[in-house]
Protein backbone atom coordinates (compact mmCIF):
# COMPACT_ATOMS: atom_id res chain seq x y z
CA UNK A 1 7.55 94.70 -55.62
CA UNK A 2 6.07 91.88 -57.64
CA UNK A 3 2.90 89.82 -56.48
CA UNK A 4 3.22 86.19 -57.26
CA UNK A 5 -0.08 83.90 -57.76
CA UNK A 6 0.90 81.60 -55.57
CA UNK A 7 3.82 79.37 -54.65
CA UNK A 8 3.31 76.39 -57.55
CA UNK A 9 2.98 79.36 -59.96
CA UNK A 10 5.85 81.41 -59.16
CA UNK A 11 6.38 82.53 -62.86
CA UNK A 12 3.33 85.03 -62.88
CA UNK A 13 4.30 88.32 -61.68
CA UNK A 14 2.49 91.87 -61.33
CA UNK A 15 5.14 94.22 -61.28
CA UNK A 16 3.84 98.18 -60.53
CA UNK A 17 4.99 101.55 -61.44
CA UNK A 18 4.30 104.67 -62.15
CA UNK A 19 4.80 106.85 -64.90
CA UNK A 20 3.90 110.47 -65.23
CA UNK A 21 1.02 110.07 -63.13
CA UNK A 22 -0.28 106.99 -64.54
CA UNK A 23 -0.26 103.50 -63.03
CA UNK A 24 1.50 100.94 -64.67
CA UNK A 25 1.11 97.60 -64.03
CA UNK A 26 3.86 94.75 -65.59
CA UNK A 27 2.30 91.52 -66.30
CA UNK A 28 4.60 88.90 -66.98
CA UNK A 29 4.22 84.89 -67.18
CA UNK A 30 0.68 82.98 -67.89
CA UNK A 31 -2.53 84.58 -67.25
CA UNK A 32 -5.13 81.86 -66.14
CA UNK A 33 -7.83 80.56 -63.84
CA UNK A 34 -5.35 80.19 -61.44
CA UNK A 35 -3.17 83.69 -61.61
CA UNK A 36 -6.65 86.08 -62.74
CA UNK A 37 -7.46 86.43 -59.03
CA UNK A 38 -3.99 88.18 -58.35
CA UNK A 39 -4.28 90.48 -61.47
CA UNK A 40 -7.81 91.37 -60.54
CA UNK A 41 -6.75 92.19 -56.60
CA UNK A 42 -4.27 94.88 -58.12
CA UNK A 43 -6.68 96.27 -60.63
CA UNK A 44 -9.03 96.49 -58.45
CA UNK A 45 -7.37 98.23 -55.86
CA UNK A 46 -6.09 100.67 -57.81
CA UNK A 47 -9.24 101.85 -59.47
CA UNK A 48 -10.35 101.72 -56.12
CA UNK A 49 -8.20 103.61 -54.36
CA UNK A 50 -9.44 106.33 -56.90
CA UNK A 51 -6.39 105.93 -60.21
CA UNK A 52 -8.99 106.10 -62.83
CA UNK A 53 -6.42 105.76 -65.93
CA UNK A 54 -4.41 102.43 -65.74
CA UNK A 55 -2.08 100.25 -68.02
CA UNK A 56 -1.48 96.96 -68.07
CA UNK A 57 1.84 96.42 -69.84
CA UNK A 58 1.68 92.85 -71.65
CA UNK A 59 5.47 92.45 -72.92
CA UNK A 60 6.38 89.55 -70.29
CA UNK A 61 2.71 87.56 -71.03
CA UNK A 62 2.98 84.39 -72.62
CA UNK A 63 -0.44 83.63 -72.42
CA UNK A 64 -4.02 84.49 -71.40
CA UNK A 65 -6.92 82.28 -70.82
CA UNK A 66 -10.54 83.59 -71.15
CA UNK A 67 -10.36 84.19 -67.34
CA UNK A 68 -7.83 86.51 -68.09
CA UNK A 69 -9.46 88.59 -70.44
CA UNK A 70 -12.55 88.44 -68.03
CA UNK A 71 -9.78 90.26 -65.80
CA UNK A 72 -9.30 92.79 -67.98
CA UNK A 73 -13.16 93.70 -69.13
CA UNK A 74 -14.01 94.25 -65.73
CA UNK A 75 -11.46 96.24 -65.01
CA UNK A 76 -11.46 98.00 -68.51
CA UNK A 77 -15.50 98.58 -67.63
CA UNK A 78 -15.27 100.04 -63.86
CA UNK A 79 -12.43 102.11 -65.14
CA UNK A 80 -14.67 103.40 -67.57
CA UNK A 81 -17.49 103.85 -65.12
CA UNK A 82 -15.07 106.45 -63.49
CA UNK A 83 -14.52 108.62 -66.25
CA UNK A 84 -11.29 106.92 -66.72
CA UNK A 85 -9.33 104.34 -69.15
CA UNK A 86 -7.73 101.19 -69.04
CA UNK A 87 -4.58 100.89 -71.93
CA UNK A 88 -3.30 97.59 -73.31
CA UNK A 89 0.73 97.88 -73.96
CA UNK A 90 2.71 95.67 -75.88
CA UNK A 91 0.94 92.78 -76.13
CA UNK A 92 2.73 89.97 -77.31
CA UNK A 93 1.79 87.83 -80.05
CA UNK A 94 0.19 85.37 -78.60
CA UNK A 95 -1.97 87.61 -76.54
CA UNK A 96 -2.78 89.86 -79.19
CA UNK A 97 -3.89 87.00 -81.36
CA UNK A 98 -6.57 85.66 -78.82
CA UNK A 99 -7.94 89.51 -78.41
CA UNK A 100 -8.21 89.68 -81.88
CA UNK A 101 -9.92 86.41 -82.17
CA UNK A 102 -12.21 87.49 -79.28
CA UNK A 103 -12.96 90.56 -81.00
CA UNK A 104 -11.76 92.74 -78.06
CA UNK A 105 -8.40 94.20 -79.44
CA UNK A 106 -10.18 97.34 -80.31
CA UNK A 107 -12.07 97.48 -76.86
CA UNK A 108 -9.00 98.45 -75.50
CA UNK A 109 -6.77 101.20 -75.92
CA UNK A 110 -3.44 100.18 -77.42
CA UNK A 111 -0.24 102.03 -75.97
């Protein structure tokens, strides 16, 4: 079931799923200030809920604002913090450009 940002935003979607164990989570559409809070809730949650080893498939991501990357160090960090991993997956272009330019695409894990 996908969780949509909001109603004005209805093109951001976190889709989940898992496979072999691991939680998956689809991200498709624009990551921003206004769509972070959604992608954080699920993150959260999980790693809460005591899934230490996530990944956040990026193939559907068209862009990503600083917020979102904020999104993803956090969650990257309290993963980490219990002895588990968070896993970037496809990124797309665009995406992988910015965490290049950030200097993060080799804090993460690349599926």
């Amino acid at each position: 079931m996908a969780d949509h940002a909001n109603e004005e935003d209805a093109d951001f979607e976190v889709d989940r799923r898992d496979e072999q164990g691991v939680a998956v989570f689809l991200v498709g559409g624009e990551l921003d200030l206004e769509t972070a809070p959604t992608l954080r809730h699920r993150l959260h949650h999980a790693l809460d809920g005591g899934e230490a080893h996530l990944v956040v498939d990026l193939t559907e991501l068209s862009f990503m604002d600083s917020t979102g990357i904020s999104v993803l160090v956090e969650s990257l960090k309290q993963a980490q913090r219990a002895g588990g991993s968070l896993v970037l997956r496809n990124p797309t272009p665009a995406v992988r450009r910015v965490l290049d330019i950030t200097g993060l695409l080799g804090t993460f894990g690349l599926d």
